[in-house]
PDB file of N, CA and C in Angstrom:
ATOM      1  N   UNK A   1       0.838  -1.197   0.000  1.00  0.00           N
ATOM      2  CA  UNK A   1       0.000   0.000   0.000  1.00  0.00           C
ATOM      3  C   UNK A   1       0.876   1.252   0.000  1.00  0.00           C
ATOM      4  N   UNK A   2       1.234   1.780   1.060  1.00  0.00           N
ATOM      5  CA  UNK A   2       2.110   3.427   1.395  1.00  0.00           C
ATOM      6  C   UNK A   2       3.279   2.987   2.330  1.00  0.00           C
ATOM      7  N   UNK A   3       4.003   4.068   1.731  1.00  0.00           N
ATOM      8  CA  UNK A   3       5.368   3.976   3.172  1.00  0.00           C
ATOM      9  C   UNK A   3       4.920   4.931   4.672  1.00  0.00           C
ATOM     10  N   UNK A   4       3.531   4.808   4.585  1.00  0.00           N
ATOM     11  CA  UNK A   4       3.523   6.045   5.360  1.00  0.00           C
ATOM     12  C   UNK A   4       3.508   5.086   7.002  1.00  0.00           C
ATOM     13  N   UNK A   5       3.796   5.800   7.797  1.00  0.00           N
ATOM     14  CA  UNK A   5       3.817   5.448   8.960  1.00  0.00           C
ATOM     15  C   UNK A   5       2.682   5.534  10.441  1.00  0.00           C
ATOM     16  N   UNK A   6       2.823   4.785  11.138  1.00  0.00           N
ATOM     17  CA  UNK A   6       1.834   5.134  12.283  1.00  0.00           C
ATOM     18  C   UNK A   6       2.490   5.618  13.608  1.00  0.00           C
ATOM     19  N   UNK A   7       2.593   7.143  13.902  1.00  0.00           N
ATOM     20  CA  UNK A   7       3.084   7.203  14.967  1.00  0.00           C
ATOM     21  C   UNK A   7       2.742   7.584  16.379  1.00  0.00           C
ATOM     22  N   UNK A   8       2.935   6.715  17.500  1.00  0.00           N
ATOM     23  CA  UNK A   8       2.430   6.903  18.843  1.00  0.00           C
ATOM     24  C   UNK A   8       3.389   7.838  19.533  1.00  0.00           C
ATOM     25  N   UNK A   9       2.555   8.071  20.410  1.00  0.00           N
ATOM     26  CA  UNK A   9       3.415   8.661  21.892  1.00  0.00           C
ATOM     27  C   UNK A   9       4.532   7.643  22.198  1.00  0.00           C
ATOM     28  N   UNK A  10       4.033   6.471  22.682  1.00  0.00           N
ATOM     29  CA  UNK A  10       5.398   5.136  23.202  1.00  0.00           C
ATOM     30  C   UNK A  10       6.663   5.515  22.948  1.00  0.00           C
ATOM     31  N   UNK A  11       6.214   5.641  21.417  1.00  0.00           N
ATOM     32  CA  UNK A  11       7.479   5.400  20.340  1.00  0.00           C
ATOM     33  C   UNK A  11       7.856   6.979  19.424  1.00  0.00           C
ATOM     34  N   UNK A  12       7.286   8.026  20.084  1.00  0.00           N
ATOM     35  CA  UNK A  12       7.460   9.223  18.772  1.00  0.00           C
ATOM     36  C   UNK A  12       9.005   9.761  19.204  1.00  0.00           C
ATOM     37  N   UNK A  13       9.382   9.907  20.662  1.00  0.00           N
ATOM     38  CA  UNK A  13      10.952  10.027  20.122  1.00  0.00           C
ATOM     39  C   UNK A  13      12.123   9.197  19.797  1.00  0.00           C
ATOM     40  N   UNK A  14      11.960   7.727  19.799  1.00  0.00           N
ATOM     41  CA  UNK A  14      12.138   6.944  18.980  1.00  0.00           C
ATOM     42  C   UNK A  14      12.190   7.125  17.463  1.00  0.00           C
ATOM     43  N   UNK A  15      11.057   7.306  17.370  1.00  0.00           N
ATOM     44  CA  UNK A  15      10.896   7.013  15.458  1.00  0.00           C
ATOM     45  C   UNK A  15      10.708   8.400  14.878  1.00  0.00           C
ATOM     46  N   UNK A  16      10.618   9.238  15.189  1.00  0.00           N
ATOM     47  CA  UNK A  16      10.457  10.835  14.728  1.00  0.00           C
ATOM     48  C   UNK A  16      11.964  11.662  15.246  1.00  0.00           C
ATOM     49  N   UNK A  17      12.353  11.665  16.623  1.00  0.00           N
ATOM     50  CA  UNK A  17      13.258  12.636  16.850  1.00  0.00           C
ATOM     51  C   UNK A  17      14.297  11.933  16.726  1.00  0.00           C
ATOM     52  N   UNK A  18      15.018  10.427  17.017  1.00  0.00           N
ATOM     53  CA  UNK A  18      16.395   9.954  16.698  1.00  0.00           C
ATOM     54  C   UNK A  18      16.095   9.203  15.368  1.00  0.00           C
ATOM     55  N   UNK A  19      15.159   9.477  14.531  1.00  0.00           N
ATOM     56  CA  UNK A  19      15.399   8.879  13.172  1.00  0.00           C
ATOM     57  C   UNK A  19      16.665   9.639  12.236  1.00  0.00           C
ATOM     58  N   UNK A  20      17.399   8.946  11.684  1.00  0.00           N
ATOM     59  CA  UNK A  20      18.598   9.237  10.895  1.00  0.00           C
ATOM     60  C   UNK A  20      18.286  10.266  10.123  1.00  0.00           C
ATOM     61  N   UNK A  21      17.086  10.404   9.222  1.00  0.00           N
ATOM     62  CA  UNK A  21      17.040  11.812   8.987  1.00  0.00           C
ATOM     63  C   UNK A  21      15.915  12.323   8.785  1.00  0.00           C
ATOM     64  N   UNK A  22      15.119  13.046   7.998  1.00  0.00           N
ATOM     65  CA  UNK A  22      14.292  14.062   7.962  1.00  0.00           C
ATOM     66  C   UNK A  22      12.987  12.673   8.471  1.00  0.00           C
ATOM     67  N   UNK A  23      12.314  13.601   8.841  1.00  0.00           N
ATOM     68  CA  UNK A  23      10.797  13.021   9.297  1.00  0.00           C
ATOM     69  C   UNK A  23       9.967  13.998   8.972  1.00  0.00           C
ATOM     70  N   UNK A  24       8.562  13.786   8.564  1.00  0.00           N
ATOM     71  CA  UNK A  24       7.374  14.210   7.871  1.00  0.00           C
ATOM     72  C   UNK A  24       6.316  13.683   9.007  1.00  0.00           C
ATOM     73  N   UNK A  25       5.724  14.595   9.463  1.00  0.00           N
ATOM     74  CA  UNK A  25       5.033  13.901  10.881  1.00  0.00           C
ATOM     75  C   UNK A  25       3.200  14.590  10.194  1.00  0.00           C
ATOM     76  N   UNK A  26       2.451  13.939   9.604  1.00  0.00           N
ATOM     77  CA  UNK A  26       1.385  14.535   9.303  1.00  0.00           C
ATOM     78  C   UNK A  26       0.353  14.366  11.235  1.00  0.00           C
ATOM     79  N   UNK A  27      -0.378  15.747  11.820  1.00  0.00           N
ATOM     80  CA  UNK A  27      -1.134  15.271  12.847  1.00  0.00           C
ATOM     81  C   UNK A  27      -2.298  15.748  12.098  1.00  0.00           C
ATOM     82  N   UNK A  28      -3.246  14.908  12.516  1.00  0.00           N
ATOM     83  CA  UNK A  28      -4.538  14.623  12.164  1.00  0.00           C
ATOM     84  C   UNK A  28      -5.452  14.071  13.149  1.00  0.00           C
ATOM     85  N   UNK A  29      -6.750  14.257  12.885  1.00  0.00           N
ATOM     86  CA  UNK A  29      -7.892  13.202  13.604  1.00  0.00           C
ATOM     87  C   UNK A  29      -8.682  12.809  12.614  1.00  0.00           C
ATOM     88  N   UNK A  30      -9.625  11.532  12.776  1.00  0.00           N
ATOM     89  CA  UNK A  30     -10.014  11.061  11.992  1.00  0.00           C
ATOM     90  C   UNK A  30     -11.632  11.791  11.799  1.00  0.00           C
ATOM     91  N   UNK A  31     -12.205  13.076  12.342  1.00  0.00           N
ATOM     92  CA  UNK A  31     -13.285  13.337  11.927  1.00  0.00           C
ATOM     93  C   UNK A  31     -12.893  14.385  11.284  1.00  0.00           C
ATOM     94  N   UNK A  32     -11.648  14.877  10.855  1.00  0.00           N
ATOM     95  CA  UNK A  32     -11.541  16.170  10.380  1.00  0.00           C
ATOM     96  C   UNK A  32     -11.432  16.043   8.645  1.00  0.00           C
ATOM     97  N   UNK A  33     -12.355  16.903   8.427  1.00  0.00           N
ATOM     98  CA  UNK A  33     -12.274  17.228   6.785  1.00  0.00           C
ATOM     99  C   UNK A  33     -11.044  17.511   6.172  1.00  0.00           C
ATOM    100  N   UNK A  34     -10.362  18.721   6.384  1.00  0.00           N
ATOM    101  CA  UNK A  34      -9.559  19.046   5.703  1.00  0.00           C
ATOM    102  C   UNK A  34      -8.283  17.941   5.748  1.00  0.00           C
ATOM    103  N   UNK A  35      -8.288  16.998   6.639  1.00  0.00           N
ATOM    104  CA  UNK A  35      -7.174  16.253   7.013  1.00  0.00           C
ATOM    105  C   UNK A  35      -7.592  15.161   5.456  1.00  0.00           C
ATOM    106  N   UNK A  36      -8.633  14.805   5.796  1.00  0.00           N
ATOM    107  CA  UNK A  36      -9.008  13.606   5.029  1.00  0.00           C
ATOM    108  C   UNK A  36      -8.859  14.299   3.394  1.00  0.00           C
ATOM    109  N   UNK A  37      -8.528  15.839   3.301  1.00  0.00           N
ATOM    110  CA  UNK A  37      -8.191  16.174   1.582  1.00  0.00           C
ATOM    111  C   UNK A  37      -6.637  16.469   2.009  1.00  0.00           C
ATOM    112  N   UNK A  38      -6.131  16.071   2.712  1.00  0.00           N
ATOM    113  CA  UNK A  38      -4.221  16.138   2.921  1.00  0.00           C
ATOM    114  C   UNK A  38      -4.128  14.825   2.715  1.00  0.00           C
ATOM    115  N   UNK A  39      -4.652  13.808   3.246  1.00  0.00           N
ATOM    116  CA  UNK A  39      -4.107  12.021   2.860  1.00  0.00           C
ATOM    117  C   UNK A  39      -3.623  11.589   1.414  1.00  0.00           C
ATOM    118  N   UNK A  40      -4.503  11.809   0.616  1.00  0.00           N
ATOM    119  CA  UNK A  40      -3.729  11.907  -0.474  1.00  0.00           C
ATOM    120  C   UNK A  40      -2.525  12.289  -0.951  1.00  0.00           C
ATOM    121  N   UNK A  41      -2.198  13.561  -0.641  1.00  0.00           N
ATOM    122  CA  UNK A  41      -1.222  14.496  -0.539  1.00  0.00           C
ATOM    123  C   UNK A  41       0.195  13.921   0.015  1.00  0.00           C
ATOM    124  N   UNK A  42      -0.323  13.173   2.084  1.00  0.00           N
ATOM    125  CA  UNK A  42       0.831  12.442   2.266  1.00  0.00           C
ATOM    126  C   UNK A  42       1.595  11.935   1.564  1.00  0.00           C
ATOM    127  N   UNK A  43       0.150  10.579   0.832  1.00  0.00           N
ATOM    128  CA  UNK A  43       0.613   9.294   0.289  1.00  0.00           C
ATOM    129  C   UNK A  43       1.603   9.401  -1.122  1.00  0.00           C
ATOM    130  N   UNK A  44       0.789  10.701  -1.724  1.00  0.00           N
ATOM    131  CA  UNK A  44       2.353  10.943  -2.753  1.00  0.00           C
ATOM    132  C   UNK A  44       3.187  11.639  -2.380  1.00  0.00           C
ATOM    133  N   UNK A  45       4.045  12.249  -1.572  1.00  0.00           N
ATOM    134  CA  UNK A  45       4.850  12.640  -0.596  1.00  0.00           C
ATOM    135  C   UNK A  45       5.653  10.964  -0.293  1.00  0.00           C
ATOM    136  N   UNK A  46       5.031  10.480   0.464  1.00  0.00           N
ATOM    137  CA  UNK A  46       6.042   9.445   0.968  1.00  0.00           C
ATOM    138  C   UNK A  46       5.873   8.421  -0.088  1.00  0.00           C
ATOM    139  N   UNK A  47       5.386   8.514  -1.084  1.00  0.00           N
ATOM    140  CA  UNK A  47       6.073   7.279  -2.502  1.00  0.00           C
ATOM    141  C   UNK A  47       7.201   8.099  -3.093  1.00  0.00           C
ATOM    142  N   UNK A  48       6.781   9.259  -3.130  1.00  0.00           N
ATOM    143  CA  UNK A  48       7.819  10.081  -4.303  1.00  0.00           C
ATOM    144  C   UNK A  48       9.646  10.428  -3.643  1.00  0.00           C
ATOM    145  N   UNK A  49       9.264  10.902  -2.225  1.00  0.00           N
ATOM    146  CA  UNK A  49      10.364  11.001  -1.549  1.00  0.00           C
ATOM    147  C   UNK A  49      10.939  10.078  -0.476  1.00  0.00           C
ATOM    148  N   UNK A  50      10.140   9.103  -0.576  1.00  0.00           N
ATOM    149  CA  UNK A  50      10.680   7.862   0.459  1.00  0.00           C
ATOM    150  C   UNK A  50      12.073   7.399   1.026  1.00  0.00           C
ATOM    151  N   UNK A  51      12.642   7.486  -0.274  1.00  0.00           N
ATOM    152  CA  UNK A  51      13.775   7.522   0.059  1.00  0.00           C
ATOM    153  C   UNK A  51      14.318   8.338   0.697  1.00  0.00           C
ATOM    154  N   UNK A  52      14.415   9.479   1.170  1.00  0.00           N
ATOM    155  CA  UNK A  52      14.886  11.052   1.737  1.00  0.00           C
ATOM    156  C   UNK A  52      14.169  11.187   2.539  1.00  0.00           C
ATOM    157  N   UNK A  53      12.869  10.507   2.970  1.00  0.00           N
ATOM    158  CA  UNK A  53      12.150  11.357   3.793  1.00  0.00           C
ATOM    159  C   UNK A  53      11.480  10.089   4.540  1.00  0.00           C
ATOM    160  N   UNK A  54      11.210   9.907   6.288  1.00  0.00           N
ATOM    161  CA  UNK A  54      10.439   9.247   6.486  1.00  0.00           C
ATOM    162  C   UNK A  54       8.996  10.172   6.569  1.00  0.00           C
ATOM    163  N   UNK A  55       7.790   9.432   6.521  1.00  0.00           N
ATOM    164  CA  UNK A  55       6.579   9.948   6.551  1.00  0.00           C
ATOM    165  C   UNK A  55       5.415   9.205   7.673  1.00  0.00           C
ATOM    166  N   UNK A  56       5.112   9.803   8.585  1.00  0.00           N
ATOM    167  CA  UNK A  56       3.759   9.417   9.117  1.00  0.00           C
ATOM    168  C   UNK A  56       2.820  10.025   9.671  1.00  0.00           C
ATOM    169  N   UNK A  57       1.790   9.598  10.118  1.00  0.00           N
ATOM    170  CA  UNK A  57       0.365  10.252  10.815  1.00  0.00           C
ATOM    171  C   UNK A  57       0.483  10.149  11.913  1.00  0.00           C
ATOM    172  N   UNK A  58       0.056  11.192  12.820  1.00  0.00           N
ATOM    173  CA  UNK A  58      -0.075  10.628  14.531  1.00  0.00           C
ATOM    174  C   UNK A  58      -1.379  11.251  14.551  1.00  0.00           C
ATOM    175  N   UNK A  59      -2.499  10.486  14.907  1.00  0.00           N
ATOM    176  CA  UNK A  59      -3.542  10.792  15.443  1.00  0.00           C
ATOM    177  C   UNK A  59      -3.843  11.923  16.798  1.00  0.00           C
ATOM    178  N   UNK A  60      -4.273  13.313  16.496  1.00  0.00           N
ATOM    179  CA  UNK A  60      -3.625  13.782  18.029  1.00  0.00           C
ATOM    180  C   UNK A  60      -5.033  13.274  18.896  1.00  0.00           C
ATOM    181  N   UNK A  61      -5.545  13.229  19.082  1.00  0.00           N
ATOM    182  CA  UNK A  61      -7.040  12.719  19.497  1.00  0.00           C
ATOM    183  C   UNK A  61      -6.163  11.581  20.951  1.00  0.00           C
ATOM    184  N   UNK A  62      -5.698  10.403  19.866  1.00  0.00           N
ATOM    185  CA  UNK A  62      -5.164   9.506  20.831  1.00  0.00           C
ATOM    186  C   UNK A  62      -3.778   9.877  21.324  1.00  0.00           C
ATOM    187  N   UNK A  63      -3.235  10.913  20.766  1.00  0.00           N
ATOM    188  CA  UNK A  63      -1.502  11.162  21.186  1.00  0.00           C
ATOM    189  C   UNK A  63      -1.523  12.609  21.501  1.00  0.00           C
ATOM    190  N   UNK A  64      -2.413  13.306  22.329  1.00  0.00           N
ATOM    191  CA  UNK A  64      -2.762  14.644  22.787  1.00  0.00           C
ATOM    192  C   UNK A  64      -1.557  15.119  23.228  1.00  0.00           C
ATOM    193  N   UNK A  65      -0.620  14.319  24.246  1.00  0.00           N
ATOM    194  CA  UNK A  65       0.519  14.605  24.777  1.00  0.00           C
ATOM    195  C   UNK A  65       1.457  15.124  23.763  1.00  0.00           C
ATOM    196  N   UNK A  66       2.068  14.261  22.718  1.00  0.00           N
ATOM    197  CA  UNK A  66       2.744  14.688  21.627  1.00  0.00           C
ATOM    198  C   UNK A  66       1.765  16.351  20.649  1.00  0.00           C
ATOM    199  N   UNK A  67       0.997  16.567  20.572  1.00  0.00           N
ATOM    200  CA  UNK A  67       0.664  17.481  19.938  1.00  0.00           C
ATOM    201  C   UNK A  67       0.506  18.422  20.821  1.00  0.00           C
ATOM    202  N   UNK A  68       0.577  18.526  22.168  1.00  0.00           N
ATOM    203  CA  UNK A  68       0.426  19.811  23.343  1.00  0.00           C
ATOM    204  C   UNK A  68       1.715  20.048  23.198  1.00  0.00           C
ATOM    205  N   UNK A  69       2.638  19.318  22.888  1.00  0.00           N
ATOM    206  CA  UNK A  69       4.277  19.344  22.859  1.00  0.00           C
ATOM    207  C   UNK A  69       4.308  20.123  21.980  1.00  0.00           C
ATOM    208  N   UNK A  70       4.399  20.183  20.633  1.00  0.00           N
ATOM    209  CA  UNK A  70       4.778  20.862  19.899  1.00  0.00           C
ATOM    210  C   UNK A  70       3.479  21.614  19.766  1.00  0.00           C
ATOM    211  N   UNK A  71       2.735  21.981  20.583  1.00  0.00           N
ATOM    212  CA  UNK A  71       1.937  23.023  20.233  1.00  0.00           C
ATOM    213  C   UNK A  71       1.104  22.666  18.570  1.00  0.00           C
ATOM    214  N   UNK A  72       0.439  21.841  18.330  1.00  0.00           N
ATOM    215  CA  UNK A  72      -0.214  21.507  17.783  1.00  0.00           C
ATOM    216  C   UNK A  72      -1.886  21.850  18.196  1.00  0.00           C
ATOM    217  N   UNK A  73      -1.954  23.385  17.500  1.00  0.00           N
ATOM    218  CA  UNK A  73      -4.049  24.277  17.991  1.00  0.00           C
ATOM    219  C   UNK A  73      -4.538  23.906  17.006  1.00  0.00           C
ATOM    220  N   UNK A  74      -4.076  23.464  15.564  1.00  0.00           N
ATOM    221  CA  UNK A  74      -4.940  23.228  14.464  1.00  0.00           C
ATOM    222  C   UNK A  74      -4.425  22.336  13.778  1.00  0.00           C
ATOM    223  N   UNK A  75      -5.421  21.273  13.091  1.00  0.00           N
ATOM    224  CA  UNK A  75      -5.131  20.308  12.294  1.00  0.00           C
ATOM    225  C   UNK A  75      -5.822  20.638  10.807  1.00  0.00           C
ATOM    226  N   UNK A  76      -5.635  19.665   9.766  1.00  0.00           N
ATOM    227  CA  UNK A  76      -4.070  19.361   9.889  1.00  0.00           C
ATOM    228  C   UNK A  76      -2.739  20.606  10.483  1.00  0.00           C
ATOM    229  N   UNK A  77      -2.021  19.739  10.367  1.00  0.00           N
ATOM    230  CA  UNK A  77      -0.876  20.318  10.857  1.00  0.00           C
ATOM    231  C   UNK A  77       0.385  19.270  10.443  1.00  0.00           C
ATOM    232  N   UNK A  78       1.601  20.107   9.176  1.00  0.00           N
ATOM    233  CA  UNK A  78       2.425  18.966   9.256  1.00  0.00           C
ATOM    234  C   UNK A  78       3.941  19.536   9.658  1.00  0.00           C
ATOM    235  N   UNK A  79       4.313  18.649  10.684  1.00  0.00           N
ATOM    236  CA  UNK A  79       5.270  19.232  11.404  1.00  0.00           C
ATOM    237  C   UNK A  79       6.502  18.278  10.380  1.00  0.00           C
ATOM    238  N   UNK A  80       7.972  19.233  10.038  1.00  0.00           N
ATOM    239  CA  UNK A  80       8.951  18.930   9.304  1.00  0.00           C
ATOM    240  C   UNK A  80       9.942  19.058  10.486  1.00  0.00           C
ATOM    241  N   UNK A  81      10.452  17.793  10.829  1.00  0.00           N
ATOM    242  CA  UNK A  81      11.557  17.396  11.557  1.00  0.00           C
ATOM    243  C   UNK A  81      12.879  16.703  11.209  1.00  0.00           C
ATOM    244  N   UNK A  82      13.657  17.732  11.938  1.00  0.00           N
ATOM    245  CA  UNK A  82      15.051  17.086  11.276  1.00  0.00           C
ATOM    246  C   UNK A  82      16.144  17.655  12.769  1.00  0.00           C
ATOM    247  N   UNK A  83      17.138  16.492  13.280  1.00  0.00           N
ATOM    248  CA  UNK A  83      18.154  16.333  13.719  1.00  0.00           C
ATOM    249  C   UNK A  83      17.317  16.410  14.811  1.00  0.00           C
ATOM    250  N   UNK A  84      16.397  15.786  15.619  1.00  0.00           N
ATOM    251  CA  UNK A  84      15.705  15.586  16.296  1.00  0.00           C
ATOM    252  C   UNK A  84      14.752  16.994  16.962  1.00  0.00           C
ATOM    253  N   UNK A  85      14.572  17.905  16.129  1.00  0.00           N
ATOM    254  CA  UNK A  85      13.777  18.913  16.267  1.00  0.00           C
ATOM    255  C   UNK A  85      12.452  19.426  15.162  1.00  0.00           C
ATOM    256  N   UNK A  86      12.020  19.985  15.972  1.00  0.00           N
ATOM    257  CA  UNK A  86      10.544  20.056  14.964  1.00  0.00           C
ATOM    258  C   UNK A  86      11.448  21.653  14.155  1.00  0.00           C
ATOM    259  N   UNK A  87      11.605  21.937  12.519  1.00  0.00           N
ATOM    260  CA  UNK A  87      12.165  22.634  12.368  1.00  0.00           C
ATOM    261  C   UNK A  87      11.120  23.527  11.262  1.00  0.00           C
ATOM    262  N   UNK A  88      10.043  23.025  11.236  1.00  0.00           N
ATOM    263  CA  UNK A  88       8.945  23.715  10.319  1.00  0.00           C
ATOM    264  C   UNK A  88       7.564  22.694  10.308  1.00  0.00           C
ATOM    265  N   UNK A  89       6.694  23.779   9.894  1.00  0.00           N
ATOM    266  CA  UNK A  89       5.348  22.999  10.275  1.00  0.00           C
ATOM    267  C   UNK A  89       4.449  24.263   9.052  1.00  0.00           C
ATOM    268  N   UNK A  90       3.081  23.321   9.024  1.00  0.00           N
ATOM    269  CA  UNK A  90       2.515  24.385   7.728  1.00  0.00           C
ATOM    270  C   UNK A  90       1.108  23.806   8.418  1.00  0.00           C
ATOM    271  N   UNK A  91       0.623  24.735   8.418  1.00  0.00           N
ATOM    272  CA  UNK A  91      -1.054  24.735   9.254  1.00  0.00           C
ATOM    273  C   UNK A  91      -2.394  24.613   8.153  1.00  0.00           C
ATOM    274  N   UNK A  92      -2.956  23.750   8.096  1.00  0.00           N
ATOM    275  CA  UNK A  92      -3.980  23.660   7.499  1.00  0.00           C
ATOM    276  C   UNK A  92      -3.778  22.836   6.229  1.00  0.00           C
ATOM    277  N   UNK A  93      -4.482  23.051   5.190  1.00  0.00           N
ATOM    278  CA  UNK A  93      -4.576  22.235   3.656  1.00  0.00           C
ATOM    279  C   UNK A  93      -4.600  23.204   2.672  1.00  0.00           C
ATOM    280  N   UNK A  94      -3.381  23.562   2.437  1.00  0.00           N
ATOM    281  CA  UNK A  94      -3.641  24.683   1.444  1.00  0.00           C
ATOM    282  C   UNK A  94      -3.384  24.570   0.130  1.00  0.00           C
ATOM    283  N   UNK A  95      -3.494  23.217  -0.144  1.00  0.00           N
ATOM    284  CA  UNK A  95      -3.836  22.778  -1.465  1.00  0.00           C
ATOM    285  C   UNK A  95      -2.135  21.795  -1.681  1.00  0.00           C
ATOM    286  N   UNK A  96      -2.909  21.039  -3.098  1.00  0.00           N
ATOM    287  CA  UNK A  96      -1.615  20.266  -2.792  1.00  0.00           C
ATOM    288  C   UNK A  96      -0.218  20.846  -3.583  1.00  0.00           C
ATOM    289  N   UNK A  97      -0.650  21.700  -4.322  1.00  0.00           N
ATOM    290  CA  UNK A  97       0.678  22.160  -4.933  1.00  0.00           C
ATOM    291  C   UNK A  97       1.791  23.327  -3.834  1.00  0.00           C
ATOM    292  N   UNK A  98       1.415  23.609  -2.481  1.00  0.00           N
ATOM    293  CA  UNK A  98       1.209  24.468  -1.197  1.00  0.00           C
ATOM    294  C   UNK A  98       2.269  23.135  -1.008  1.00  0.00           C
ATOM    295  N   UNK A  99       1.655  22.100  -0.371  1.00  0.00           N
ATOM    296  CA  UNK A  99       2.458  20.806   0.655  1.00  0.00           C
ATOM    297  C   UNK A  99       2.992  20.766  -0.032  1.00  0.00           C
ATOM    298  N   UNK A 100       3.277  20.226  -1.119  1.00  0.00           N
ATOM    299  CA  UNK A 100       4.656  20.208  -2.141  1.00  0.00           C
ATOM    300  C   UNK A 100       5.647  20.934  -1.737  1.00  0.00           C
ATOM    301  N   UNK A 101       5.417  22.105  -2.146  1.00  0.00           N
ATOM    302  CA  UNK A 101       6.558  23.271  -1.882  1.00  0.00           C
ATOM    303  C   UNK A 101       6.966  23.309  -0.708  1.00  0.00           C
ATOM    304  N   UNK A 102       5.990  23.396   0.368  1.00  0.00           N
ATOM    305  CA  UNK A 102       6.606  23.198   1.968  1.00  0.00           C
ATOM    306  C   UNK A 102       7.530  21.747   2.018  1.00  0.00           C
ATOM    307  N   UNK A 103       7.324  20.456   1.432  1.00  0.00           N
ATOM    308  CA  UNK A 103       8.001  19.068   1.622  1.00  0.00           C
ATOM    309  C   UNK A 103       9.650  19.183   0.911  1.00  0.00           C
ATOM    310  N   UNK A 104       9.507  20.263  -0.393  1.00  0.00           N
ATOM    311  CA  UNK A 104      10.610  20.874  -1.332  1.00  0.00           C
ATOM    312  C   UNK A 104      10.861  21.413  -0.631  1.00  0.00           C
ATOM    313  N   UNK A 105      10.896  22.573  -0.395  1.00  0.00           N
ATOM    314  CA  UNK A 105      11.582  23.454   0.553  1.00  0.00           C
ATOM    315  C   UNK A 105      12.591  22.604   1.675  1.00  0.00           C
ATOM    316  N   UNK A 106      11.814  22.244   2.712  1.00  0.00           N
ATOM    317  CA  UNK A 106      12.555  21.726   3.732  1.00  0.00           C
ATOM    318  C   UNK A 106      13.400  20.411   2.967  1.00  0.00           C
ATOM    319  N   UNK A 107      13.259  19.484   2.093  1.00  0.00           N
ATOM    320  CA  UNK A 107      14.211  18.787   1.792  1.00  0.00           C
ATOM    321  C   UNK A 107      15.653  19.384   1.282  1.00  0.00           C
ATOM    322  N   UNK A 108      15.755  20.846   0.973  1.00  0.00           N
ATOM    323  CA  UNK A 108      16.526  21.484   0.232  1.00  0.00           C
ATOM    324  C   UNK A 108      17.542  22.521   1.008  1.00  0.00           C
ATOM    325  N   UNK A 109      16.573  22.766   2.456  1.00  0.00           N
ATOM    326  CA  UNK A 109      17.260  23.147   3.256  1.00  0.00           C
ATOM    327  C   UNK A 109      18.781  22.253   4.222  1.00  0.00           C
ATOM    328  N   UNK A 110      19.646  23.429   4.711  1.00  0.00           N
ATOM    329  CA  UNK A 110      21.003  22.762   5.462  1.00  0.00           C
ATOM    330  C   UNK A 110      20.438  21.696   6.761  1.00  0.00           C
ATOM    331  N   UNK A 111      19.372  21.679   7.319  1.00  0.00           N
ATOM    332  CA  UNK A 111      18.847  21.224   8.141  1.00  0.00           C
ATOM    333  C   UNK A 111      18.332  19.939   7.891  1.00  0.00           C
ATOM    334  N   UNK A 112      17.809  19.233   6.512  1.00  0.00           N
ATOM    335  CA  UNK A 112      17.947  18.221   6.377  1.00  0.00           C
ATOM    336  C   UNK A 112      18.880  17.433   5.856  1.00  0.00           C
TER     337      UNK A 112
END
């Protein structure tokens, strides 16, 4: 199916902050509209850049702790992490040619 990932509290500084390199952390809940027109969006994100980029969802609903952390007030919300810090984030669904450029951008930056 997707490279995309499932990420918990247990395991998010595990698999998000000491991952080797860039992480793509989409937060979402599952009644939210605009989230459910970003899924798509992920899923070609983490086929196209898989290699360079890990990618996953954390539900904040069930992982409230992790999204009070980084201050996560609105979903979507996709937080761009690299060298174990949250180093950019883009609020809302602002279309998919928008996430693109934010996923470009930060892959292009010294930080990843």
């Amino acid at each position: 199916m997707s490279n995309i990932k499932a990420f918990q509290e247990s395991s998010f500084d595990e698999d998000v902050l000491r991952a080797p390199g860039p992480v793509l952390v989409d937060f979402y809940a599952d009644w939210c509209g605009p989230c459910k027109m970003m899924t798509p969006v992920v899923d070609e994100i983490a086929e196209k850049y898989g290699d360079r980029l890990v990618v996953g969802k954390l539900d904040v609903d069930q992982n409230a702790a992790i999204a009070q952390r980084y201050q996560v007030m609105g979903i979507p919300t996709l937080g761009y992490f690299a060298g174990g810090k949250l180093v950019d984030r883009l609020v809302g669904f602002p279309g998919p040619a928008a996430v693109r450029a934010f996923v470009e951008k930060n892959l292009q930056s010294p930080a990843a």
